[in-house]
PDB file of N, CA and C in Angstrom:
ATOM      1  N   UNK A   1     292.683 103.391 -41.344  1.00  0.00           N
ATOM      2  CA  UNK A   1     293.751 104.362 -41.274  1.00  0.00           C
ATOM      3  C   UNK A   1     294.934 103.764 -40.499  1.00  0.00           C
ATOM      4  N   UNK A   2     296.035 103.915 -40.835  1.00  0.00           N
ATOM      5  CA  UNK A   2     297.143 103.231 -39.680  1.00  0.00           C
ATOM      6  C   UNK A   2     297.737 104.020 -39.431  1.00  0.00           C
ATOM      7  N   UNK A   3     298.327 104.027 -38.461  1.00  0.00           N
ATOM      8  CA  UNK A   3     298.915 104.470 -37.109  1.00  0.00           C
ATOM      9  C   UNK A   3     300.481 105.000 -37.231  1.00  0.00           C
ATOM     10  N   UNK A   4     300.816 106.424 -37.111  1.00  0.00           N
ATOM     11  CA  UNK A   4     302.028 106.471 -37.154  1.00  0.00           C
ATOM     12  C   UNK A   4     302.895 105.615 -36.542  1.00  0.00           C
ATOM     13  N   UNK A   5     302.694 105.115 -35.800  1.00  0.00           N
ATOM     14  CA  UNK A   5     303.754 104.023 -34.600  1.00  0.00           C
ATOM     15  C   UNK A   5     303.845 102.784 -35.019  1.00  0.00           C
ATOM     16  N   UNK A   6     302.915 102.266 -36.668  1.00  0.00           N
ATOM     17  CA  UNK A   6     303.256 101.284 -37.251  1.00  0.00           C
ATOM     18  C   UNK A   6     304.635 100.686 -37.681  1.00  0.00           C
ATOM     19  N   UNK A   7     305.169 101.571 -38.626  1.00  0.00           N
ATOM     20  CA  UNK A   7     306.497 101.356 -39.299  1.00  0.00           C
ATOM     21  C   UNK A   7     307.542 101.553 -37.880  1.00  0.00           C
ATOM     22  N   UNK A   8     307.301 102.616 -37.179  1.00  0.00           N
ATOM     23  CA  UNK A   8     308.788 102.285 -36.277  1.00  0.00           C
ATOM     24  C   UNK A   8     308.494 100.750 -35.544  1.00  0.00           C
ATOM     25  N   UNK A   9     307.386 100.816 -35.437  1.00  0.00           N
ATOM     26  CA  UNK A   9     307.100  99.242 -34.221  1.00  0.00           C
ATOM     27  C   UNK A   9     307.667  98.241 -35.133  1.00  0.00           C
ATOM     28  N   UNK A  10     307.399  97.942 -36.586  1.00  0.00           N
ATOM     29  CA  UNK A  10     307.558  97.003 -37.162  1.00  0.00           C
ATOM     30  C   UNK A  10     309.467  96.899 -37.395  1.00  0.00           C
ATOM     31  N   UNK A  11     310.005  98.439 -37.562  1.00  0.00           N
ATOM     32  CA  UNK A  11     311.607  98.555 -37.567  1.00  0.00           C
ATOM     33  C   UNK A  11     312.350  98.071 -36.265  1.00  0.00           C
ATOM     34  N   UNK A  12     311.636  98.449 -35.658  1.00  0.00           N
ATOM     35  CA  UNK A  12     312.594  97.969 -34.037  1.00  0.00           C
ATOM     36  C   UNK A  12     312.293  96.458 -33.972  1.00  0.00           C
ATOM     37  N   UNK A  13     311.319  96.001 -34.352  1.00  0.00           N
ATOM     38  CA  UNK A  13     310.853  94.391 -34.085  1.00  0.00           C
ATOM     39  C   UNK A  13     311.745  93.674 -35.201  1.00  0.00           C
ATOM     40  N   UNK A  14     312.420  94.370 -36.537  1.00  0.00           N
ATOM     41  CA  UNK A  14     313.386  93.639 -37.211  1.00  0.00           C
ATOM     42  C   UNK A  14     314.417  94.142 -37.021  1.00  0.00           C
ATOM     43  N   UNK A  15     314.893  94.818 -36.215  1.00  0.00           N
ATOM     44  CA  UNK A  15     316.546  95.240 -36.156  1.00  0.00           C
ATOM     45  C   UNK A  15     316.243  93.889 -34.468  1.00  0.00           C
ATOM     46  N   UNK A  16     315.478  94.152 -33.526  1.00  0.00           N
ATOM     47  CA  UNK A  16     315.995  92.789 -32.597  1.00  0.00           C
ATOM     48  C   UNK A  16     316.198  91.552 -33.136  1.00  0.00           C
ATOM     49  N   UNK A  17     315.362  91.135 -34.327  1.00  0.00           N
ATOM     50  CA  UNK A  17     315.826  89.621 -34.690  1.00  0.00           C
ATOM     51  C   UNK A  17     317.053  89.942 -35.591  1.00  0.00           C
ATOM     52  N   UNK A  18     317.265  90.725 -36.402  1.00  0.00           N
ATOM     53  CA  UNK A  18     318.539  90.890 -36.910  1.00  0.00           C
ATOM     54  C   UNK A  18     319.443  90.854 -35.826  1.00  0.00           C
ATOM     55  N   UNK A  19     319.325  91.371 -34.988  1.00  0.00           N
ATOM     56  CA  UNK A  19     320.684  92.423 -34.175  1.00  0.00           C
ATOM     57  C   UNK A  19     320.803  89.829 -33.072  1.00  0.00           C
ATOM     58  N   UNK A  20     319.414  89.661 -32.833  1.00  0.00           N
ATOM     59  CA  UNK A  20     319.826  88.530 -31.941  1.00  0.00           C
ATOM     60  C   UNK A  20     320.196  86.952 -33.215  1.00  0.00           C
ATOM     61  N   UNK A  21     320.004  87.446 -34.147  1.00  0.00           N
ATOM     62  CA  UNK A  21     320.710  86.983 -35.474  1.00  0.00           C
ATOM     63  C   UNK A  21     321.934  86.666 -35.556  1.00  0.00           C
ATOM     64  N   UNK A  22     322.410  88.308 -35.556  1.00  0.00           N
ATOM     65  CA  UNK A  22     323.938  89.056 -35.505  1.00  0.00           C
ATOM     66  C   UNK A  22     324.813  88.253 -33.926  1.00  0.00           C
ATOM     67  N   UNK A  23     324.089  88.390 -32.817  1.00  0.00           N
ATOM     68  CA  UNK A  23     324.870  87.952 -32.013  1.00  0.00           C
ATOM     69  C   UNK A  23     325.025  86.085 -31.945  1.00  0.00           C
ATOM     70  N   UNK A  24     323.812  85.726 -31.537  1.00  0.00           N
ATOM     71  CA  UNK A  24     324.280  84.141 -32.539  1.00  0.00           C
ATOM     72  C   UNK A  24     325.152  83.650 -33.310  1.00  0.00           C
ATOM     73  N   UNK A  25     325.779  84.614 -34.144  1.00  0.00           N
ATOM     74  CA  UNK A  25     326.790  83.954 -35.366  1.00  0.00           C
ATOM     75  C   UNK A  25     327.874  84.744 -34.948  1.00  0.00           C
ATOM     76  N   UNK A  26     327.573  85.742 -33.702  1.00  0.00           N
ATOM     77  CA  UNK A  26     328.969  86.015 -33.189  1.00  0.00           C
ATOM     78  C   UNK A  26     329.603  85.434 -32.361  1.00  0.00           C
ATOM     79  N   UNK A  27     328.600  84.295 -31.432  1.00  0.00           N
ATOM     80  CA  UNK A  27     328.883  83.662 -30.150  1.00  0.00           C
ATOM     81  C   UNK A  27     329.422  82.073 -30.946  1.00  0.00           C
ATOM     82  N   UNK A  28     329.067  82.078 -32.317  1.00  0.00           N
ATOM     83  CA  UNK A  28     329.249  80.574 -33.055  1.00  0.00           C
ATOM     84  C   UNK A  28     330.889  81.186 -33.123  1.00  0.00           C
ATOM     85  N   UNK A  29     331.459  81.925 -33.699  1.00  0.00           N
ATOM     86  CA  UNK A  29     332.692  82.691 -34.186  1.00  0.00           C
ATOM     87  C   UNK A  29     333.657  83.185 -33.249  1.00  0.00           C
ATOM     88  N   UNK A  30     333.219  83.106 -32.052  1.00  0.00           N
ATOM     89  CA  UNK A  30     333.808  84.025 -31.086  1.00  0.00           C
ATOM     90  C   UNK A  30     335.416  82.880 -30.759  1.00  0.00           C
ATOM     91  N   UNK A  31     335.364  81.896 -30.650  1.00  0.00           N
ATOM     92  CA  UNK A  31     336.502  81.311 -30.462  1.00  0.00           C
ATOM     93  C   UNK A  31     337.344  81.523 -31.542  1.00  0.00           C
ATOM     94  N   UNK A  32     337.050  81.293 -32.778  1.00  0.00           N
ATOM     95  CA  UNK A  32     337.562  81.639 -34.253  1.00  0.00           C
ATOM     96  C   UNK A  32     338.452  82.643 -34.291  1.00  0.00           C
ATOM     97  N   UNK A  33     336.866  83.979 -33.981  1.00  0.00           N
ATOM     98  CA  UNK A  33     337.734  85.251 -33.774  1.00  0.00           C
ATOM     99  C   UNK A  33     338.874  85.404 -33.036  1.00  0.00           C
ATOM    100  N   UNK A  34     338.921  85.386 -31.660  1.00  0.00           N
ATOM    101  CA  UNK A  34     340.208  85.449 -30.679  1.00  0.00           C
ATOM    102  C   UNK A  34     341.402  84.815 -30.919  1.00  0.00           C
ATOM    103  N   UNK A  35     341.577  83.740 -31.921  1.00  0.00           N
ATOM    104  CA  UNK A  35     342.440  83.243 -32.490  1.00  0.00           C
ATOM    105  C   UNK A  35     343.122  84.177 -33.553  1.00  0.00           C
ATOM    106  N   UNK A  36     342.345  84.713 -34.498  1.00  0.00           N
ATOM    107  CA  UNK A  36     342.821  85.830 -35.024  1.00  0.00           C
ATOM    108  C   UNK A  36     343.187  87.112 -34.575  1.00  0.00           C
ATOM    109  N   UNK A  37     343.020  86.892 -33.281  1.00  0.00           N
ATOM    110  CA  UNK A  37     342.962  88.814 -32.428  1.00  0.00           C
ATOM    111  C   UNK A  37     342.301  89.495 -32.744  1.00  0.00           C
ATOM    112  N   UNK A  38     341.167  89.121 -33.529  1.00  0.00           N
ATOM    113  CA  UNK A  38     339.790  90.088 -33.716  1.00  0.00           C
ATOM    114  C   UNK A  38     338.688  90.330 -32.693  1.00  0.00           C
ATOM    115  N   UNK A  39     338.155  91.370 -32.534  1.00  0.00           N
ATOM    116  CA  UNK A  39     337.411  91.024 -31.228  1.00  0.00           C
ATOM    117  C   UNK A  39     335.501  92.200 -32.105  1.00  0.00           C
ATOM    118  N   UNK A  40     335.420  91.738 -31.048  1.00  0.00           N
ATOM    119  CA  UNK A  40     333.363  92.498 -31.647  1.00  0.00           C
ATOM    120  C   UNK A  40     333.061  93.487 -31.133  1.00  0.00           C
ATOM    121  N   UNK A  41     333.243  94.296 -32.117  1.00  0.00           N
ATOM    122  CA  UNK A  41     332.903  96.198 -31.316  1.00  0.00           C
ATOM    123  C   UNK A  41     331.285  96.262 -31.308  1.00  0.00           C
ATOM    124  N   UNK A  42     330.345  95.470 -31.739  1.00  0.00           N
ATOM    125  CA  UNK A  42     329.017  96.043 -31.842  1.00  0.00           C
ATOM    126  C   UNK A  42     328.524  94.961 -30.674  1.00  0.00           C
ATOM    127  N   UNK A  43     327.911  95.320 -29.728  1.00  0.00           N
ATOM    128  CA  UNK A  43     327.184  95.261 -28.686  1.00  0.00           C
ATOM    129  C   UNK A  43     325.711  94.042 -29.036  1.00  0.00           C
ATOM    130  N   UNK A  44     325.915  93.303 -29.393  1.00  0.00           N
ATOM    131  CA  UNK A  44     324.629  92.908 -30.091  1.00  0.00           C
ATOM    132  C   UNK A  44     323.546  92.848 -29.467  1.00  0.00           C
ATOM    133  N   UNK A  45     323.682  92.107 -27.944  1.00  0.00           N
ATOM    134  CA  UNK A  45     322.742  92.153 -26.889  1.00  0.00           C
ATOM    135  C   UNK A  45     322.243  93.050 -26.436  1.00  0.00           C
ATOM    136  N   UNK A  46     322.695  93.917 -26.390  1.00  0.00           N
ATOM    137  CA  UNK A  46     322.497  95.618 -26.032  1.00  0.00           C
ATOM    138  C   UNK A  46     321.523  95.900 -26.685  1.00  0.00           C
ATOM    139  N   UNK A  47     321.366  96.109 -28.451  1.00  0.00           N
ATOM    140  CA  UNK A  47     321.288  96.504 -29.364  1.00  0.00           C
ATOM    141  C   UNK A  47     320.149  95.989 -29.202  1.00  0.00           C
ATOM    142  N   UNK A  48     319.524  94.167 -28.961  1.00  0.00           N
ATOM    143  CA  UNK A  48     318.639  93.489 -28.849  1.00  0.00           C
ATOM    144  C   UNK A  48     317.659  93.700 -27.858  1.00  0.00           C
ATOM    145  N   UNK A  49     318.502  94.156 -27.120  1.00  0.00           N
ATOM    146  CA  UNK A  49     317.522  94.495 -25.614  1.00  0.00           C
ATOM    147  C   UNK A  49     316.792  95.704 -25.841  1.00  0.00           C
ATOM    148  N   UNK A  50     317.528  96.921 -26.354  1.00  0.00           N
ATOM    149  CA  UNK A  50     316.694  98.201 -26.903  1.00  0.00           C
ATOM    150  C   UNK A  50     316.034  98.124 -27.756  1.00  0.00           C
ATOM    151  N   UNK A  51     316.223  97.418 -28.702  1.00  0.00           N
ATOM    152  CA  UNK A  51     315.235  97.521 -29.591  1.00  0.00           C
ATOM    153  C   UNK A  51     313.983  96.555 -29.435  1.00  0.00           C
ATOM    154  N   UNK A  52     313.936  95.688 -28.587  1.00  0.00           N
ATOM    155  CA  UNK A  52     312.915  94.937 -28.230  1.00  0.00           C
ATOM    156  C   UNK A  52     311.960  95.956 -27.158  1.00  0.00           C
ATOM    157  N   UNK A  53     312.408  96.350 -26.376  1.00  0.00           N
ATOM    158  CA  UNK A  53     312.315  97.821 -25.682  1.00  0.00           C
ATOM    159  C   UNK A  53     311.295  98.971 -26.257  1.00  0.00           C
ATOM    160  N   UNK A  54     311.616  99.407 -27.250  1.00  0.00           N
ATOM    161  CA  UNK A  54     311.505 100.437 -28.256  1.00  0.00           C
ATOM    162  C   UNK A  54     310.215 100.105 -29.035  1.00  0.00           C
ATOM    163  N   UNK A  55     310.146  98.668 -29.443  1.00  0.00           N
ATOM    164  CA  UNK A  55     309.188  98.045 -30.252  1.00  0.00           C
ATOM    165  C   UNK A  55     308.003  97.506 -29.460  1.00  0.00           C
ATOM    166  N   UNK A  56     308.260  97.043 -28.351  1.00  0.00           N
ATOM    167  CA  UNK A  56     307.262  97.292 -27.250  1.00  0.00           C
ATOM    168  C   UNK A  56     306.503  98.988 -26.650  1.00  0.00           C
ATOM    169  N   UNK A  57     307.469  99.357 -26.327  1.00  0.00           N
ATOM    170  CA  UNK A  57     306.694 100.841 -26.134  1.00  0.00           C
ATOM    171  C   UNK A  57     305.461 101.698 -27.684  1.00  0.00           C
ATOM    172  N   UNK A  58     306.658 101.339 -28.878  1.00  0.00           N
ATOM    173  CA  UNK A  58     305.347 101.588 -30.311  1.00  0.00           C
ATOM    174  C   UNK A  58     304.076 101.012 -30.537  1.00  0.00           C
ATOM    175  N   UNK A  59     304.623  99.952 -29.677  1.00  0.00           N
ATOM    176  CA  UNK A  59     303.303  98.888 -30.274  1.00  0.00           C
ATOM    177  C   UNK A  59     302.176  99.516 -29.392  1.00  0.00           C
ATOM    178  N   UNK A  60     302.871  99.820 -27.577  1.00  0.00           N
ATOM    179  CA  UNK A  60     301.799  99.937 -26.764  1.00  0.00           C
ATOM    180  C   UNK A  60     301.260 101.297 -27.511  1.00  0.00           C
ATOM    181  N   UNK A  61     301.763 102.400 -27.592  1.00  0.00           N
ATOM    182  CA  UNK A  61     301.423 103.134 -28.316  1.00  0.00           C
ATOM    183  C   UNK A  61     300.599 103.326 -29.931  1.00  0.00           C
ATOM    184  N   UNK A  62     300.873 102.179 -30.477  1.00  0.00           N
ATOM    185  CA  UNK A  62     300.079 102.287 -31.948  1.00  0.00           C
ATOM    186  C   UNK A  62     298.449 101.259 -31.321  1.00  0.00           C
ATOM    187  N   UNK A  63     299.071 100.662 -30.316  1.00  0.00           N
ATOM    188  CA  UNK A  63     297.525  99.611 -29.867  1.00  0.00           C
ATOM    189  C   UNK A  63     296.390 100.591 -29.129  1.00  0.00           C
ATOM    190  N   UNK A  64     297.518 101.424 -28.305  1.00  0.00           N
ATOM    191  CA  UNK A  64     295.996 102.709 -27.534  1.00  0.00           C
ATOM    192  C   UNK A  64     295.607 103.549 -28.927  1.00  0.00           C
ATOM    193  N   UNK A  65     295.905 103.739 -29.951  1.00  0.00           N
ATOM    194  CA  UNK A  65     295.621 104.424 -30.693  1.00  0.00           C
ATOM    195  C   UNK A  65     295.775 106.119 -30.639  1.00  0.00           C
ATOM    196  N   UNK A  66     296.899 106.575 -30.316  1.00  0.00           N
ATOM    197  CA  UNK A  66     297.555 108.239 -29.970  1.00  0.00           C
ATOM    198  C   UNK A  66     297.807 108.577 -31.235  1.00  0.00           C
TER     199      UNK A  66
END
């Protein structure tokens, strides 16, 4: 039987490698950008840190079995 806390554990564990993906190719760009006067409204690290966060707490939760 599996565990409701499967699918969110497994969503938060791919939005952090996306989201530390996302910031990687923003930190490659970031000089680029400022040249254009563009700047990065999405938080990526943030984003990475919670959801690594989030996906830890499901997991502990889908591993005790609740």
């Amino acid at each position: 039987m599996q565990s409701d806390y499967a699918w969110p554990t497994l969503c938060f564990a791919a939005l952090a490698v996306l989201s530390i993906a996302a910031d990687w190719r923003n930190h490659r760009r970031r000089d680029a950008d400022r040249e254009r006067g563009r700047i990065a409204w999405v938080p990526w690290s943030l984003i990475a840190v919670l959801s690594l966060l989030l996906a830890a707490v499901f997991a502990a939760w889908w591993l005790r079995g609740e």
